[in-house]
C-alpha atoms as a PDB file:
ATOM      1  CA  UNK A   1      57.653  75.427 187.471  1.00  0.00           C
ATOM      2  CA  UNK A   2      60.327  73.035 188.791  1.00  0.00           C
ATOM      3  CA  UNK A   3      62.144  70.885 185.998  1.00  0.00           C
ATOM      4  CA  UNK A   4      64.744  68.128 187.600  1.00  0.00           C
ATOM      5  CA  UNK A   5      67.090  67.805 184.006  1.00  0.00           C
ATOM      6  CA  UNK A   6      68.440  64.488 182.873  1.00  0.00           C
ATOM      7  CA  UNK A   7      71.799  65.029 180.956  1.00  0.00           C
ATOM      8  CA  UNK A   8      73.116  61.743 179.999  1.00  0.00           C
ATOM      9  CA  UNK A   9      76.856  61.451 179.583  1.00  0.00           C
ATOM     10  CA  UNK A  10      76.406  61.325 175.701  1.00  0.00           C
ATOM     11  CA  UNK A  11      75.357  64.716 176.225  1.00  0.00           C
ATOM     12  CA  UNK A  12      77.475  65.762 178.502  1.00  0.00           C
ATOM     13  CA  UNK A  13      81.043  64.085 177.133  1.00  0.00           C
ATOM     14  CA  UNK A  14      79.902  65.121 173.337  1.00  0.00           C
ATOM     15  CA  UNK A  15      77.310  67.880 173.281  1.00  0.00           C
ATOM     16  CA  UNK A  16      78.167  69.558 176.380  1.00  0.00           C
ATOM     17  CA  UNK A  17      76.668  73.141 175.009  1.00  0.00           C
ATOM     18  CA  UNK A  18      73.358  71.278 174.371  1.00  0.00           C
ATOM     19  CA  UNK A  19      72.915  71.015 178.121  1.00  0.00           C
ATOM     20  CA  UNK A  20      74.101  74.255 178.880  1.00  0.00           C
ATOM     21  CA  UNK A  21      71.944  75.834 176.542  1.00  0.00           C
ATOM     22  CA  UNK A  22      68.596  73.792 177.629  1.00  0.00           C
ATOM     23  CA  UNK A  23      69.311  75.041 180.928  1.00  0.00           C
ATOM     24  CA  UNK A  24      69.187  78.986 179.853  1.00  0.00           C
ATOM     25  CA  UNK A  25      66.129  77.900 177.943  1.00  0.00           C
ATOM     26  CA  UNK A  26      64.362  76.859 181.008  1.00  0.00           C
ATOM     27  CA  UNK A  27      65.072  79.039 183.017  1.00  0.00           C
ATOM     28  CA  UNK A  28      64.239  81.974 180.712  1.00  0.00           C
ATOM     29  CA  UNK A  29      60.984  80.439 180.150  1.00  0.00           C
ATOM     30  CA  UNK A  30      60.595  80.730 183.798  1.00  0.00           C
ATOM     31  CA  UNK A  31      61.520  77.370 185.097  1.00  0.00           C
ATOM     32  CA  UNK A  32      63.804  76.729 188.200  1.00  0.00           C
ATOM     33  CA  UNK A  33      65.860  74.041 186.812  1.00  0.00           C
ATOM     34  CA  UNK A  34      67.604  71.068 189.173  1.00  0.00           C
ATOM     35  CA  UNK A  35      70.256  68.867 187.813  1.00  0.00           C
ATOM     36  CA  UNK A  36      72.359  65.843 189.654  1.00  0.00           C
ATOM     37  CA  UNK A  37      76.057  66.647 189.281  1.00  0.00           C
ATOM     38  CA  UNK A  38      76.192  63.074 190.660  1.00  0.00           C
ATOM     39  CA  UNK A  39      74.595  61.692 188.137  1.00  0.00           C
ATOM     40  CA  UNK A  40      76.108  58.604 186.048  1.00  0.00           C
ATOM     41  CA  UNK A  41      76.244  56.731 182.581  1.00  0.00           C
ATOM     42  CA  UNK A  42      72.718  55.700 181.911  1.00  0.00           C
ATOM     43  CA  UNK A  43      74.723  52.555 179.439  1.00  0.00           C
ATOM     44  CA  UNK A  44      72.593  54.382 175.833  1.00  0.00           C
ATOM     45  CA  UNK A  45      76.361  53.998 174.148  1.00  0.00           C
ATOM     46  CA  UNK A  46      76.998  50.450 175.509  1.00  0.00           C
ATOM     47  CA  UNK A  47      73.546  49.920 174.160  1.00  0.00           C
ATOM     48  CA  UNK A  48      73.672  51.664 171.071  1.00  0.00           C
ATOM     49  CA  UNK A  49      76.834  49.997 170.278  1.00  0.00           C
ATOM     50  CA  UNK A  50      75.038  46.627 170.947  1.00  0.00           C
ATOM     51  CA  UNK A  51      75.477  45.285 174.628  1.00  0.00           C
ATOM     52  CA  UNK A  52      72.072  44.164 174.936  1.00  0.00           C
ATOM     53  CA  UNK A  53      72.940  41.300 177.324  1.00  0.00           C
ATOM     54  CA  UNK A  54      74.891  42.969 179.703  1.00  0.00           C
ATOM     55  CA  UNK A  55      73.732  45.429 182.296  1.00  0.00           C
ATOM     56  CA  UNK A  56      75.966  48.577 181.771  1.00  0.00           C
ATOM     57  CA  UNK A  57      75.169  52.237 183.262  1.00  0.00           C
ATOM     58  CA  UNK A  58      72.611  52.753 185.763  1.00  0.00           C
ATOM     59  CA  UNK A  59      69.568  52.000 185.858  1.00  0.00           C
ATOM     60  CA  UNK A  60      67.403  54.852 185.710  1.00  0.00           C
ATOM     61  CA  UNK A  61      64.142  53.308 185.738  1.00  0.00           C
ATOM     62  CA  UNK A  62      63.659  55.195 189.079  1.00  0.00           C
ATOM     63  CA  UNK A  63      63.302  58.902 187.571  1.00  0.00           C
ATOM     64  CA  UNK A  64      60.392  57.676 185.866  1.00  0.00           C
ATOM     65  CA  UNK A  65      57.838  58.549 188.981  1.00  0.00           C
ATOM     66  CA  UNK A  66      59.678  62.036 188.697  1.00  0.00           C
END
């Protein structure tokens, strides 16, 4: 089974053991596992912290057909 991985920068910046460790998980359950070094803020802190108005991150409606 293929798995693409979404690591948002919360993650990543906070929790970066989280996503290393989900990654071993995967794969020792037998999954080949793809992640996008490339990959950008997705704006959940902006959000969380209550920019609702303003467009911050990327949008990542686009993974959803994924």
């Amino acid at each position: 089974m293929q798995v693409d991985l979404f690591i948002p920068c919360f993650i990543d910046q906070l929790f970066p053991d989280t996503g290393f460790n989900m990654v071993k998980v995967l794969e020792k359950a037998g999954c080949t596992v793809h992640y996008n070094p490339e990959q950008t803020c997705c704006g959940q802190p902006a959000f969380n912290a209550g920019y609702w108005d303003k467009k911050i991150g990327r949008d990542t409606s686009e993974l959803q057909s994924h």
